[in-house]
Protein backbone atom coordinates (compact mmCIF):
# COMPACT_ATOMS: atom_id res chain seq x y z
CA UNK A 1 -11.89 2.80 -4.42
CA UNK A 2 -8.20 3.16 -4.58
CA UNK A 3 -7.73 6.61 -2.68
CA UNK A 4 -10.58 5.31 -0.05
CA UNK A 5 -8.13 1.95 0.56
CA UNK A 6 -4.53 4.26 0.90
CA UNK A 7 -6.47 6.97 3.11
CA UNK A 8 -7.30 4.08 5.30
CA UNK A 9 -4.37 3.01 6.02
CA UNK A 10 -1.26 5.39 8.05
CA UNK A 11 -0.12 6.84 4.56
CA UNK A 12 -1.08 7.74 0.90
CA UNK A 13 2.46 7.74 -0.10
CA UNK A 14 2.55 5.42 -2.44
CA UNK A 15 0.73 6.61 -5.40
CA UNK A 16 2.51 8.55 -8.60
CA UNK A 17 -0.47 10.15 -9.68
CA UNK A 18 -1.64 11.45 -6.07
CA UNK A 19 -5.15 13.26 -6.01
CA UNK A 20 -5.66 16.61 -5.61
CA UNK A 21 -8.34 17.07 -3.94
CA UNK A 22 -7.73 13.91 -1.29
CA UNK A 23 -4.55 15.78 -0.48
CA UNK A 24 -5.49 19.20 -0.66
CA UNK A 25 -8.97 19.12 1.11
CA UNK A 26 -8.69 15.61 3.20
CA UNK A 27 -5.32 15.41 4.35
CA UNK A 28 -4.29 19.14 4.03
CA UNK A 29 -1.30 18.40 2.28
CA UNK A 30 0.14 15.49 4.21
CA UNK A 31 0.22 11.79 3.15
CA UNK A 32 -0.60 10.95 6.81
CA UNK A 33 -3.54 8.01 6.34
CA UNK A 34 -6.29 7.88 9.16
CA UNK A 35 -4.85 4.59 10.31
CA UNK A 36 -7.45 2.28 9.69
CA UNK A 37 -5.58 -0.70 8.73
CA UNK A 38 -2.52 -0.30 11.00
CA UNK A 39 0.84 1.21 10.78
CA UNK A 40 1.29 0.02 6.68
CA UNK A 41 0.46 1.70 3.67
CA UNK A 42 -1.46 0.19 1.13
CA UNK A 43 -0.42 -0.05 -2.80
CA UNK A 44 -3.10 -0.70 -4.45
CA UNK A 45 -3.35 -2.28 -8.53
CA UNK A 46 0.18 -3.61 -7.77
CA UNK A 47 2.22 -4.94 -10.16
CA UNK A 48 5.94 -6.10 -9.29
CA UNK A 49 7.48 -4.74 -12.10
CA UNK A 50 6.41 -0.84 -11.16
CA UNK A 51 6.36 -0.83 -7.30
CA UNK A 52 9.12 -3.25 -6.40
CA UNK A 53 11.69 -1.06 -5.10
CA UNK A 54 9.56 1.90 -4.76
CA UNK A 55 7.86 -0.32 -2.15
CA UNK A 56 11.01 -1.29 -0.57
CA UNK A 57 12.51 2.14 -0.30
CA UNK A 58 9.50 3.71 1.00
CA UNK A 59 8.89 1.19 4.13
CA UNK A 60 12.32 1.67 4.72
CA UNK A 61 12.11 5.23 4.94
CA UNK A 62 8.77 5.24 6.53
CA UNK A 63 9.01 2.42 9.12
CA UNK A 64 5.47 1.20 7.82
CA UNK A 65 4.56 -2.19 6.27
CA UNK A 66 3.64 -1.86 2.95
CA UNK A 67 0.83 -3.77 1.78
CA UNK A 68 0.69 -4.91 -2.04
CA UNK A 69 -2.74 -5.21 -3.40
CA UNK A 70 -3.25 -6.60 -6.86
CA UNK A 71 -6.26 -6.30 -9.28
CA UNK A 72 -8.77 -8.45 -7.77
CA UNK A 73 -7.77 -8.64 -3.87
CA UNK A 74 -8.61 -6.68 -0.76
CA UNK A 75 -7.16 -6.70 2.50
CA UNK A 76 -9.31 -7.97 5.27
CA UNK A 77 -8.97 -7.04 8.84
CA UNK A 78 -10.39 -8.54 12.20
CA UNK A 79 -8.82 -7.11 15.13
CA UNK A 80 -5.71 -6.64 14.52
CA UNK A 81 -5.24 -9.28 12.35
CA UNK A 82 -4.99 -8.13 8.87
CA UNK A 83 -4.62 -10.53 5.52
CA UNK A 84 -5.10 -10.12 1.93
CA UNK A 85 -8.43 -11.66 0.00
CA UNK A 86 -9.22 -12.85 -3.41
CA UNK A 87 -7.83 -14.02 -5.91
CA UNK A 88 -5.00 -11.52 -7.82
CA UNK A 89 -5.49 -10.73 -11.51
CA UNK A 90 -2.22 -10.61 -13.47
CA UNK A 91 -0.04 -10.04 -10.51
CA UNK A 92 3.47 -10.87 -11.29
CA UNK A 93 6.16 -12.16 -8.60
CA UNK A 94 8.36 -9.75 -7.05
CA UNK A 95 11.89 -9.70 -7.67
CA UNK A 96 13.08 -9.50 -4.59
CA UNK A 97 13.60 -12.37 -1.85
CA UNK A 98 13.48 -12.75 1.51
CA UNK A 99 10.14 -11.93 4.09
CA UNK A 100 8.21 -9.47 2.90
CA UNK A 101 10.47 -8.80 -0.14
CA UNK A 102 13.14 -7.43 1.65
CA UNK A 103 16.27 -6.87 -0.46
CA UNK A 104 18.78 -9.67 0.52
């Protein structure tokens, strides 16, 4: 469920324990998504303390939106309008403030 949400979106970058078969076989080494869900990359089982400036950095570097999704939501698209559903389960705030947890 987790590697099928990242491969949709337009990278699996964001993952410390990456698998090897979706890279090796799927992707062919690249963390190029299929694009799905837009130009973002989706973190899935976030939790502030652990992907806070990992998440950051790597939109930064990547010019993609980076989607947080805790224990118990999904992201729902329509078009191209894209928002996150459910209700998290022990999600913590982010440290960061600003829109979308930009460092200020």
């Amino acid at each position: 469920q987790s590697a099928g949400s990242m491969i949709g979106a337009a990278d699996v970058g964001l993952t410390y324990e990456p698998n090897p078969a979706l890279l090796k076989d799927l992707l062919h080494g690249q963390t190029a998504g299929m694009g799905f869900a837009g130009r973002c990359a989706i973190r899935p089982h976030d939790s502030a303390e652990l992907w806070d400036l990992a998440s950051a950095v790597y939109g930064q570097i990547r010019n993609l939106t980076v989607v947080r999704v805790a224990n118990g939501q999904g992201l729902q698209c329509i078009g191209a309008n894209c928002s996150l559903v459910g209700k998290s389960v022990g999600a913590h705030q982010s440290v960061f403030s600003g829109p979308a947890g930009r460092l200020e």
